[in-house]
N, C-alpha and C. Protein backbone atom coordinates (compact mmCIF):
# COMPACT_ATOMS: atom_id res chain seq x y z
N UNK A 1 -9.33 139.69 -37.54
CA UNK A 1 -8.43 139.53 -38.65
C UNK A 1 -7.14 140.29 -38.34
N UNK A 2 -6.31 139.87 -38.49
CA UNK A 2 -4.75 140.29 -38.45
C UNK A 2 -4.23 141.55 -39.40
N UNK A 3 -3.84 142.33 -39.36
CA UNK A 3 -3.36 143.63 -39.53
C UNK A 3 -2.90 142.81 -41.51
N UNK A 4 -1.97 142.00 -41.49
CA UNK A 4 -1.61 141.47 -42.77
C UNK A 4 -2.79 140.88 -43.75
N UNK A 5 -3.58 139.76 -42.87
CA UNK A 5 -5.10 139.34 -43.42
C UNK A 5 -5.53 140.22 -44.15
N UNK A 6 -5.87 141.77 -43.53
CA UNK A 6 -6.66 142.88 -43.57
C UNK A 6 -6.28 142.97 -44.87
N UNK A 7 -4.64 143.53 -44.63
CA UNK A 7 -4.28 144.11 -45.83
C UNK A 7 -4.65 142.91 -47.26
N UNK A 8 -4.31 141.83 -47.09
CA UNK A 8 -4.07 141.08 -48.23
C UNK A 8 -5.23 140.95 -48.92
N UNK A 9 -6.30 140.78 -47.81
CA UNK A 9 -7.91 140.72 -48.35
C UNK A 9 -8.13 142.30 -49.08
N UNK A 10 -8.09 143.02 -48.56
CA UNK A 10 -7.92 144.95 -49.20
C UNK A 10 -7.46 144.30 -51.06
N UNK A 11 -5.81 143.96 -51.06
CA UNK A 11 -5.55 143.90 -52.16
C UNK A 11 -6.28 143.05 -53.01
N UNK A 12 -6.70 142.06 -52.69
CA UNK A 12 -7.61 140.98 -53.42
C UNK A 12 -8.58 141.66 -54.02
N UNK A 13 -9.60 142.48 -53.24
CA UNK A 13 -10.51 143.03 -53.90
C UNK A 13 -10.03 144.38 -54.85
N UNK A 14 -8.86 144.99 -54.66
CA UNK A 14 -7.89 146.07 -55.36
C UNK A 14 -8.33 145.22 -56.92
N UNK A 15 -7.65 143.85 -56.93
CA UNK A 15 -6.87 143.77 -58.24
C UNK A 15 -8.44 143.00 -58.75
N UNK A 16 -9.47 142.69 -57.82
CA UNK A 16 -10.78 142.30 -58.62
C UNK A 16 -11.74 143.42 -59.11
N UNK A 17 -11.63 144.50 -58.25
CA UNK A 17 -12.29 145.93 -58.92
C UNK A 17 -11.11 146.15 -60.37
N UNK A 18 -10.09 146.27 -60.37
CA UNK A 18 -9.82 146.26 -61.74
C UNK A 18 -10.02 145.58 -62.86
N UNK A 19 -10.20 144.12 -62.48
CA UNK A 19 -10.56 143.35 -63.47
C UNK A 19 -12.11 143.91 -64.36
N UNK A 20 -13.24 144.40 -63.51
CA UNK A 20 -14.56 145.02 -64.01
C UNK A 20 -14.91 143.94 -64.58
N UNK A 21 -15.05 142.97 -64.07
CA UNK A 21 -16.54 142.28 -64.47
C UNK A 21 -15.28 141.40 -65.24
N UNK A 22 -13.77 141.16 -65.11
CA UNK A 22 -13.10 140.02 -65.61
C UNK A 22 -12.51 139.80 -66.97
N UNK A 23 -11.22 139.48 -66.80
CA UNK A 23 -10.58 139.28 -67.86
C UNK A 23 -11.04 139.13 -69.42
N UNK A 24 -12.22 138.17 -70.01
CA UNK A 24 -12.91 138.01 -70.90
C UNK A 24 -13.13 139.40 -71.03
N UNK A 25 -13.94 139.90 -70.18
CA UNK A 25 -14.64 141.25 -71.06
C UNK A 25 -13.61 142.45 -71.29
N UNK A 26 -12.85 142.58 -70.38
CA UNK A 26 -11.45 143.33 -71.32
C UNK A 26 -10.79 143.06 -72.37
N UNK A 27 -10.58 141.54 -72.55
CA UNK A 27 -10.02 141.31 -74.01
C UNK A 27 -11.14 141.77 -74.80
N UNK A 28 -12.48 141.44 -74.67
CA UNK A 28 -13.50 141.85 -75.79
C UNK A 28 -13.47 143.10 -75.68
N UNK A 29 -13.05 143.60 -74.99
CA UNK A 29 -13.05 145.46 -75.54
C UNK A 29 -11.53 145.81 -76.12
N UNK A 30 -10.81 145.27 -75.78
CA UNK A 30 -9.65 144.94 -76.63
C UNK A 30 -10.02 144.73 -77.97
N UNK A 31 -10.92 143.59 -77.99
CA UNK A 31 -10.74 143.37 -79.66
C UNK A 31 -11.74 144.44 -80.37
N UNK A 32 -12.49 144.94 -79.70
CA UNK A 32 -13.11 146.34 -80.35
C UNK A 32 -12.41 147.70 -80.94
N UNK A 33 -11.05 147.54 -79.81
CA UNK A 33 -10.31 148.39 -80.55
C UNK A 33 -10.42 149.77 -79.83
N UNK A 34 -11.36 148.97 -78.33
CA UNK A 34 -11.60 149.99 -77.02
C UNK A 34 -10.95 149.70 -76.08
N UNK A 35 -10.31 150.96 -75.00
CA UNK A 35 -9.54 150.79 -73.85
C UNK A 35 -10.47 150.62 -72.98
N UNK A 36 -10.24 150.27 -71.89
CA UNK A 36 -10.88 150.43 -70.57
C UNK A 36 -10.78 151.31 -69.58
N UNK A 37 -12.09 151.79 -68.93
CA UNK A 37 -12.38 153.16 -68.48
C UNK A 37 -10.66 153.40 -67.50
N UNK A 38 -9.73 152.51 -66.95
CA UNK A 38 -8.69 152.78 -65.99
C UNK A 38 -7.48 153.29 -66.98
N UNK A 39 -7.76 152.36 -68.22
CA UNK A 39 -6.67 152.70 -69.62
C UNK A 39 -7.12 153.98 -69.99
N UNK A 40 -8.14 154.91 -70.52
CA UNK A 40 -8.51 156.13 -71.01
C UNK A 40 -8.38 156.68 -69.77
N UNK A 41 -8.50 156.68 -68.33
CA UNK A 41 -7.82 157.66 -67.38
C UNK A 41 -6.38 157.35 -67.22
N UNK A 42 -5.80 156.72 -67.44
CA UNK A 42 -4.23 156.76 -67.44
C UNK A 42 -3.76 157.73 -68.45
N UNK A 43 -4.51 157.41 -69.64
CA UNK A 43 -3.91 158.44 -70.86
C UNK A 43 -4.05 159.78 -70.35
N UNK A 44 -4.88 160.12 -69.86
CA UNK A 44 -5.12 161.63 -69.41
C UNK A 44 -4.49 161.74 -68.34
N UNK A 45 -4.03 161.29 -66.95
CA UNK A 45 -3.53 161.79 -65.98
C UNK A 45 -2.17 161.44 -66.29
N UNK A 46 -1.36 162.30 -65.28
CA UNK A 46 0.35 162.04 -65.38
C UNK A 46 0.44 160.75 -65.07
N UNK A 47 1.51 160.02 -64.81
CA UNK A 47 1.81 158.68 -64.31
C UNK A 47 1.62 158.71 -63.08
N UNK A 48 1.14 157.56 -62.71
CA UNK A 48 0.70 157.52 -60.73
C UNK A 48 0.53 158.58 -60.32
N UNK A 49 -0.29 159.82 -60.65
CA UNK A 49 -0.53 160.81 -60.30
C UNK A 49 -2.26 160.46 -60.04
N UNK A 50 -3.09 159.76 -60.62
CA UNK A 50 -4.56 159.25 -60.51
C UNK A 50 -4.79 158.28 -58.88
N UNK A 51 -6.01 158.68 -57.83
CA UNK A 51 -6.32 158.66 -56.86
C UNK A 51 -7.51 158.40 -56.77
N UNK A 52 -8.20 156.96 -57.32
CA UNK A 52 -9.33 156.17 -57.07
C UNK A 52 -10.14 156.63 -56.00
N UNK A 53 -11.34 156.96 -56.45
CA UNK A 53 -12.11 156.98 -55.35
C UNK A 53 -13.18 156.18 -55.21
N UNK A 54 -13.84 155.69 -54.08
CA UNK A 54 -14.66 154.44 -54.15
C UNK A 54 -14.86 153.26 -54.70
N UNK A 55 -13.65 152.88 -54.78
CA UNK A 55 -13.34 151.20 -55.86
C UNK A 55 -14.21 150.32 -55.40
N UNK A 56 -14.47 150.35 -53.94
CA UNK A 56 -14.93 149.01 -53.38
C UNK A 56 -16.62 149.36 -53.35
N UNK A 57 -17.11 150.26 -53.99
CA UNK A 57 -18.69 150.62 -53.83
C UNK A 57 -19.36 149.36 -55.13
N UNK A 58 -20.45 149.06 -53.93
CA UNK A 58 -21.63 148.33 -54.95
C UNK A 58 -23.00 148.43 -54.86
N UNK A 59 -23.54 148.42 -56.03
CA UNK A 59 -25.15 149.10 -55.46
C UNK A 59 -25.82 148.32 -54.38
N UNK A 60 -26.79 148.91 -54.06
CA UNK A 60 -27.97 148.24 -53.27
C UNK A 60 -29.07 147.40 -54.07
N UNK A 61 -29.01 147.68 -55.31
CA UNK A 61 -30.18 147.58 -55.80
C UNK A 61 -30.99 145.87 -55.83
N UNK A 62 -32.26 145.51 -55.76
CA UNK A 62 -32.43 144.20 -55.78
C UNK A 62 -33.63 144.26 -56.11
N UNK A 63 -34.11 145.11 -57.42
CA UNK A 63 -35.42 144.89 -58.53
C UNK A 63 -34.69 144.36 -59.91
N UNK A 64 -35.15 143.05 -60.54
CA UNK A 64 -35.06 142.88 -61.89
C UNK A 64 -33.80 142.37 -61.71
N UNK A 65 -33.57 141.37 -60.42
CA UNK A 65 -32.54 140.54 -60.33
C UNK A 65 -31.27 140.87 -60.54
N UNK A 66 -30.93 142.44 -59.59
CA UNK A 66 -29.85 143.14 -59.73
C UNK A 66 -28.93 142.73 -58.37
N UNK A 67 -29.57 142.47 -57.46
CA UNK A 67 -28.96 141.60 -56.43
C UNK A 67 -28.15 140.73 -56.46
N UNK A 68 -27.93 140.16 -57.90
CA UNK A 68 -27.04 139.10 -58.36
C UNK A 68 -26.19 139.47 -59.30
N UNK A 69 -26.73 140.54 -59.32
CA UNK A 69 -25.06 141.50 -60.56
C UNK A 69 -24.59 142.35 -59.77
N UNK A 70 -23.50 142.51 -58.79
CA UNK A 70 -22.60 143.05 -58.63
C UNK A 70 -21.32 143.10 -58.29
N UNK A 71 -20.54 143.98 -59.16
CA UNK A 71 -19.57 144.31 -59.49
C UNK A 71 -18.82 145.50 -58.25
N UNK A 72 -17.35 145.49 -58.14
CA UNK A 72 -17.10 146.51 -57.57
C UNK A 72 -16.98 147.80 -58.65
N UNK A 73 -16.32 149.25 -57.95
CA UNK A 73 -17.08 150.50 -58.50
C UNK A 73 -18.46 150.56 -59.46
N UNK A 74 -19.22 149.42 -59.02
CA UNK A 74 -20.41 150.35 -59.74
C UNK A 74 -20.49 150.81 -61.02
N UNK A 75 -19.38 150.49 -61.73
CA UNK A 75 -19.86 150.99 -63.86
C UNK A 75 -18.90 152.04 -63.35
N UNK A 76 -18.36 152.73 -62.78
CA UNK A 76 -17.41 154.01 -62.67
C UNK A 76 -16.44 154.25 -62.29
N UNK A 77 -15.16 154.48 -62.77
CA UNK A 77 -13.81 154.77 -62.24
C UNK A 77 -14.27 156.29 -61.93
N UNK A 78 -13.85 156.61 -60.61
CA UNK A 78 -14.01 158.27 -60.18
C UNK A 78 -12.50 158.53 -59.20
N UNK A 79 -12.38 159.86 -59.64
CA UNK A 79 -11.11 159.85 -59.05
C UNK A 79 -10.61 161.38 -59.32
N UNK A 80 -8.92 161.67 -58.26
CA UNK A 80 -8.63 163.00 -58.94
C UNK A 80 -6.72 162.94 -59.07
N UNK A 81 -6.00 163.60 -60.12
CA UNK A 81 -4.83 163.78 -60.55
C UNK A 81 -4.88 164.00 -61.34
N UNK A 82 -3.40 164.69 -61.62
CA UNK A 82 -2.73 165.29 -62.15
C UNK A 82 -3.13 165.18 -63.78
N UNK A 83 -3.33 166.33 -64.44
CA UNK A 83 -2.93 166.29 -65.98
C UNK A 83 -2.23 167.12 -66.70
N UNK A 84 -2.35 167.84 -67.92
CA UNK A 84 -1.27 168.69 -68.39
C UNK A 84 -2.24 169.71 -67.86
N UNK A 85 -3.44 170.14 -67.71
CA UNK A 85 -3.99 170.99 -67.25
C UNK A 85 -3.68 171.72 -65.82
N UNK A 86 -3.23 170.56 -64.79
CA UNK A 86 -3.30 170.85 -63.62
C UNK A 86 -4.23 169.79 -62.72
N UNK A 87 -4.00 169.65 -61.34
CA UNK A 87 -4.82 168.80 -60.59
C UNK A 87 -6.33 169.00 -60.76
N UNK A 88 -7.23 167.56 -61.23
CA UNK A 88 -8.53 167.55 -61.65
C UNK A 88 -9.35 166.57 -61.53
N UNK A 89 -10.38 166.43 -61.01
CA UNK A 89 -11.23 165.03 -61.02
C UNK A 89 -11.41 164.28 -62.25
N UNK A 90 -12.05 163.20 -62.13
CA UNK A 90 -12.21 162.57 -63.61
C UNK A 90 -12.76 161.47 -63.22
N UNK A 91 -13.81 160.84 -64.40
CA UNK A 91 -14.32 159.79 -63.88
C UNK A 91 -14.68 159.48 -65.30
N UNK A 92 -14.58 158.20 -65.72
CA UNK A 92 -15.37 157.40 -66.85
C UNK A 92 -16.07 156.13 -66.26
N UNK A 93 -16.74 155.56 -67.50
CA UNK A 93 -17.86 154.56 -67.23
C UNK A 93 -17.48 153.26 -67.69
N UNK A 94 -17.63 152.30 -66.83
CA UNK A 94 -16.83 151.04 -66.81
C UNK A 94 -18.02 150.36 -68.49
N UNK A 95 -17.95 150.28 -69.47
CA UNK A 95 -19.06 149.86 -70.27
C UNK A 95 -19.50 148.17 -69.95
N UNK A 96 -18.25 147.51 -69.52
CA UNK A 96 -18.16 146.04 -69.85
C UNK A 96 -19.51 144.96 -69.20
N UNK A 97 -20.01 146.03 -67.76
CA UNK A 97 -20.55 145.40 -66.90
C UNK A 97 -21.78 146.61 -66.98
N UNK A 98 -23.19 146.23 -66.74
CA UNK A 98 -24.22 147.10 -66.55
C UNK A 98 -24.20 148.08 -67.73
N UNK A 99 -23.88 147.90 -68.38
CA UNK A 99 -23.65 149.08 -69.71
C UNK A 99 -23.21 150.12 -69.27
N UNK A 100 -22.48 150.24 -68.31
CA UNK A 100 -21.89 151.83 -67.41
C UNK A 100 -23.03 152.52 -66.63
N UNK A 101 -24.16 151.54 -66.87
CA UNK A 101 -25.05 152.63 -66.02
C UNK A 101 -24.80 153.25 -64.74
């Protein structure tokens, strides 16, 4: 694969780990009147100061037909930046997909 391929395929899966399990289920947490785990870490870190860690992780698991549910990060935004506190990890639980487990 070509140095550009690489990259473009990289971003593809970038902007599908954000989606978490897809557009539908963000508006339905929208209409709950809930943000999503990347929206409640934005509120807390400075602007582009937040540093994803493991976006592209997916389980192993394949009891109870889990082999066919997966999602990238795994139910978890984890990560570290900036807040009014000072530089700090942080991680919330994606609810939309797997119940955040």
């Amino acid at each position: 694969m070509s140095n550009s391929r690489e990259i473009e395929h990289l971003n593809n899966l970038r902007a599908q780990a954000q989606l978490g399990g897809g557009q539908e289920r963000i508006d339905a947490q929208h209409a709950k009147g809930k943000k999503t785990a990347r929206e409640r870490i934005d509120m807390l870190m400075d602007p582009g100061s937040f540093r994803e860690l493991d976006m592209f992780v997916e389980h192993r698991a394949t009891d109870l037909n889990m082999a066919d549910k997966k999602y990238l990060s795994d139910s978890v935004v984890t990560g570290w930046g900036r807040s009014a506190a000072g530089w700090c990890m942080c991680s919330a639980r994606i609810s939309r997909f797997l119940a955040g487990a």
